[in-house]
Every structure is written in structure tokens, then in C-alpha cells.
N, C-alpha and C. Protein backbone atom coordinates (compact mmCIF):
# COMPACT_ATOMS: atom_id res chain seq x y z
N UNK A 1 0.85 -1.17 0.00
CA UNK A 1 0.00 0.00 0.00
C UNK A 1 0.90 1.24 0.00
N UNK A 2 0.64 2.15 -1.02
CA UNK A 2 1.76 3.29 -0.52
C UNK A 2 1.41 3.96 0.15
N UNK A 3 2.22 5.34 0.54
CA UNK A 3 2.38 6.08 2.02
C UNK A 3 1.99 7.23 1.18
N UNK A 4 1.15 7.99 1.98
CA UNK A 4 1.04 9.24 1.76
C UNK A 4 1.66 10.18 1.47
N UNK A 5 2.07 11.06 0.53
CA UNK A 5 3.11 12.31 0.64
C UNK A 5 2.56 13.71 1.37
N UNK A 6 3.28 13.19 1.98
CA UNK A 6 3.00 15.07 2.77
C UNK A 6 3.98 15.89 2.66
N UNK A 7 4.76 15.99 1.54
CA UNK A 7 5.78 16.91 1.84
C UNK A 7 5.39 18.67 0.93
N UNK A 8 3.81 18.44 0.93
CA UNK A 8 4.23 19.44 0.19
C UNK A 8 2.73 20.22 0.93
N UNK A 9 2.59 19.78 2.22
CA UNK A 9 1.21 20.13 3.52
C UNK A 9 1.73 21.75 3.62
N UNK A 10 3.00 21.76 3.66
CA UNK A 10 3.36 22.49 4.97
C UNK A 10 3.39 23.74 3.62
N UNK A 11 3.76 23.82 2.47
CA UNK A 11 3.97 25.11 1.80
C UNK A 11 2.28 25.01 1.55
N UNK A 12 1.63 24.55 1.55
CA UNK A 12 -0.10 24.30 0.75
C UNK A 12 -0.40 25.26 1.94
N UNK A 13 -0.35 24.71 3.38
CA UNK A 13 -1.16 25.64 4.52
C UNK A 13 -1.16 26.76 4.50
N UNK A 14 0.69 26.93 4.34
CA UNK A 14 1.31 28.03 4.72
C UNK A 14 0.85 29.70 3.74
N UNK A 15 0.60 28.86 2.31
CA UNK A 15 0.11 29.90 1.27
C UNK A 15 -0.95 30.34 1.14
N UNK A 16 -1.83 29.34 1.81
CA UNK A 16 -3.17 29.28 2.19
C UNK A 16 -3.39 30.25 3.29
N UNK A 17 -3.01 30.53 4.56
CA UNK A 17 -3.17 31.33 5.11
C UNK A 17 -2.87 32.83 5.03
N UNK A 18 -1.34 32.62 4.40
CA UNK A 18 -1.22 34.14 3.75
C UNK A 18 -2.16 34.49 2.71
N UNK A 19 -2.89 33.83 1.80
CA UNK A 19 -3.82 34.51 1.03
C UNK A 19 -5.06 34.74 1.70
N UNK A 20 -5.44 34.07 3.12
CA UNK A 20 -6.85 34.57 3.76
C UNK A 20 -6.39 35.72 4.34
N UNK A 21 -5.16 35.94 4.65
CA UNK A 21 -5.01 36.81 5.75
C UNK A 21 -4.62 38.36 4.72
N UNK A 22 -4.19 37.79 3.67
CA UNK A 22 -4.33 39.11 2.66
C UNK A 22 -5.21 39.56 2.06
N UNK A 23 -6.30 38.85 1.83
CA UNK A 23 -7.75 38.87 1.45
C UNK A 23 -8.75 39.83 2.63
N UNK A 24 -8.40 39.13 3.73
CA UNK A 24 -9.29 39.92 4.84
C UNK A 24 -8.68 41.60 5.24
N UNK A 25 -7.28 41.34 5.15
CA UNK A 25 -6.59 43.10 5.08
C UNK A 25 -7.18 43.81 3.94
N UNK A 26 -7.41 43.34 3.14
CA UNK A 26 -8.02 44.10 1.83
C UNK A 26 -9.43 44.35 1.81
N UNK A 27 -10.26 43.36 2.51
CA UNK A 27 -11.54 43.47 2.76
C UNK A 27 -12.08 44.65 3.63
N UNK A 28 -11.00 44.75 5.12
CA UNK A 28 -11.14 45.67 6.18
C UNK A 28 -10.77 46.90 5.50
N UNK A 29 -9.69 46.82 5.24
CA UNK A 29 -8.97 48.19 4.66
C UNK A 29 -9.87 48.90 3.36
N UNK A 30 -10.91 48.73 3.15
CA UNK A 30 -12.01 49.51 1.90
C UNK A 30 -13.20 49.47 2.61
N UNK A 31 -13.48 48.89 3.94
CA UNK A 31 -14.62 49.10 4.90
C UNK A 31 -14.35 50.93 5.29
N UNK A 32 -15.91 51.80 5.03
CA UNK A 32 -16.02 52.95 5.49
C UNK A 32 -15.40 53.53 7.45
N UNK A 33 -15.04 53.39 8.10
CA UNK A 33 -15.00 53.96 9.48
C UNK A 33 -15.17 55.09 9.26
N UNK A 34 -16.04 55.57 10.47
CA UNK A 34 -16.58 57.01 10.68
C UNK A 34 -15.13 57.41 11.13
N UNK A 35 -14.40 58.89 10.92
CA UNK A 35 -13.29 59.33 11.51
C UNK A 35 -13.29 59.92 13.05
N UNK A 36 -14.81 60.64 13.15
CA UNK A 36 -14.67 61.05 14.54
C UNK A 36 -16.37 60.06 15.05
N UNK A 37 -16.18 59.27 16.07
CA UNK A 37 -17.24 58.36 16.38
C UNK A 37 -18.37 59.66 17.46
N UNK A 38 -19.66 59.50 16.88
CA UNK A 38 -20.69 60.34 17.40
C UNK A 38 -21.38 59.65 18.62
N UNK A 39 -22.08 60.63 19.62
CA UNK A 39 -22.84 59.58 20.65
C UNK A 39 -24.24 60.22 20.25
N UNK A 40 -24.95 58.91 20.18
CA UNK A 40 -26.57 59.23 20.17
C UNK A 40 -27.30 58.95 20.67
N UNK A 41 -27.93 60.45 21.19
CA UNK A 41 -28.63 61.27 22.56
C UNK A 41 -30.05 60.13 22.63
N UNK A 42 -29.94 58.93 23.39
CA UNK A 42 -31.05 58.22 24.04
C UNK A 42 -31.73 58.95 25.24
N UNK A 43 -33.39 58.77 24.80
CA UNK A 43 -34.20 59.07 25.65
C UNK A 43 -34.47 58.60 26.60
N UNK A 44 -34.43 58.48 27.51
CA UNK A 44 -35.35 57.33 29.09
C UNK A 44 -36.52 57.33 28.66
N UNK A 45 -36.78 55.88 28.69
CA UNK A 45 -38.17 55.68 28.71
C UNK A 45 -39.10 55.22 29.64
N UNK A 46 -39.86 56.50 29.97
CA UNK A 46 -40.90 56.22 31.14
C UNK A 46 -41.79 55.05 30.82
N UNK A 47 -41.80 54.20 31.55
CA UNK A 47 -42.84 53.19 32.02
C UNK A 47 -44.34 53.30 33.06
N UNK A 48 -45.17 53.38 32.75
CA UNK A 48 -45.71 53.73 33.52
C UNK A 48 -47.11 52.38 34.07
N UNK A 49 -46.03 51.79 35.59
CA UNK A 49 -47.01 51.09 35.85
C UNK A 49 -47.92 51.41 37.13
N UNK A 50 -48.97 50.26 37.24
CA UNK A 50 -49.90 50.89 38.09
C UNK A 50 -49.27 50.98 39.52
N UNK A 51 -48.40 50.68 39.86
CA UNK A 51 -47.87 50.91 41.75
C UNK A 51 -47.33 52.17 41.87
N UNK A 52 -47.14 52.89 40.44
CA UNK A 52 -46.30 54.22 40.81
C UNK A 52 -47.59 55.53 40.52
N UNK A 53 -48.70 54.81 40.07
CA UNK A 53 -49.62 56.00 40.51
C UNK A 53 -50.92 55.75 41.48
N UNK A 54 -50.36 54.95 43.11
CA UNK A 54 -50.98 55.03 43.74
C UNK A 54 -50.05 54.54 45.22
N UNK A 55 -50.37 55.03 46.58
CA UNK A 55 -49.19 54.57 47.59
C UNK A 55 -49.48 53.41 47.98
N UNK A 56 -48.91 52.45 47.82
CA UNK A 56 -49.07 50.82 48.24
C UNK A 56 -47.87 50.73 49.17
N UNK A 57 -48.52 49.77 50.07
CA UNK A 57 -47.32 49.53 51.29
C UNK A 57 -47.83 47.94 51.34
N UNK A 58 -47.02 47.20 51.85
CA UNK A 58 -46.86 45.95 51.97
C UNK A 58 -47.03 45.57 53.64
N UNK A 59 -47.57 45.02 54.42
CA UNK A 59 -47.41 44.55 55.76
C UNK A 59 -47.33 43.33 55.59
N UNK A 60 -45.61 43.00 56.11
CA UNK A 60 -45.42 41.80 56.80
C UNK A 60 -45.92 41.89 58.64
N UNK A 61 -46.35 39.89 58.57
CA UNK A 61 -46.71 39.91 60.50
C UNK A 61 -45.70 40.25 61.13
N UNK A 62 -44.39 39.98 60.36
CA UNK A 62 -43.30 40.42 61.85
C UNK A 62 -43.09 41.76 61.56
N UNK A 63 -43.56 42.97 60.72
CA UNK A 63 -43.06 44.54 60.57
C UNK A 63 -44.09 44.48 61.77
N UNK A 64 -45.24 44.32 62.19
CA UNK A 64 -46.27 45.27 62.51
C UNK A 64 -45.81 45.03 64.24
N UNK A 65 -45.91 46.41 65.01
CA UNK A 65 -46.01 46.16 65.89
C UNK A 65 -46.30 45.76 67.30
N UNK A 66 -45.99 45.24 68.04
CA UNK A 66 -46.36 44.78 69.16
C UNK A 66 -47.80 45.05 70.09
N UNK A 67 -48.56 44.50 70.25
CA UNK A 67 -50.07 44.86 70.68
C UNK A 67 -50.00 44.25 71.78
């Protein structure tokens, strides 16, 4: 049975990666970046549920006091 040749793995990988890795520099490098990065002015947004338009209190038996 013959043996595999691998002697020629190591230049195949090796060229292989330099062309992804030159491909993706070329890809990034023609991507737009903004030059000065802006912040945008978010509003708070009121929620409005029903416990905050009326006074609710909670009694636990052990808050209340002693009789």
C-alpha cells in the first residue's frame, strides 16, 4: 500500500493562510470607518405602571407592631 506524501502540507497551509489573511486586510482596509465616532442622545423611557400611581405599602406579620 503506498504512504502518503506530505511533503508538500506544509507550503499548501502556509500559502493558504497568507492569502486569507491578505484577502481579509483588503476586505477591512475599503470598509467605510466614521473618523470622529458620534454619541446618540437616548431618551429614558418612562414606564408607567400601576404601583407608581398610587401609595401601596406591603405589611409583613413580623413589621407590625407589638399589641
Amino acid at each position: 500500500m503506498p504512504q502518503l506524501d506530505t511533503s508538500t502540507w506544509t507550503i499548501t497551509i502556509t500559502s493558504m493562510t497568507l492569502t486569507l489573511l491578505i484577502l481579509f486586510q483588503l476586505k477591512f482596509s475599503k470598509f467605510p470607518y466614521p473618523l470622529i465616532p458620534t454619541y446618540k442622545i437616548m431618551n429614558p423611557l418612562k414606564q408607567d405602571n400601576p404601583w407608581e400611581k398610587k401609595w401601596t405599602k406591603t405589611y409583613l406579620p413580623l413589621s407590625l407592631p407589638p399589641q
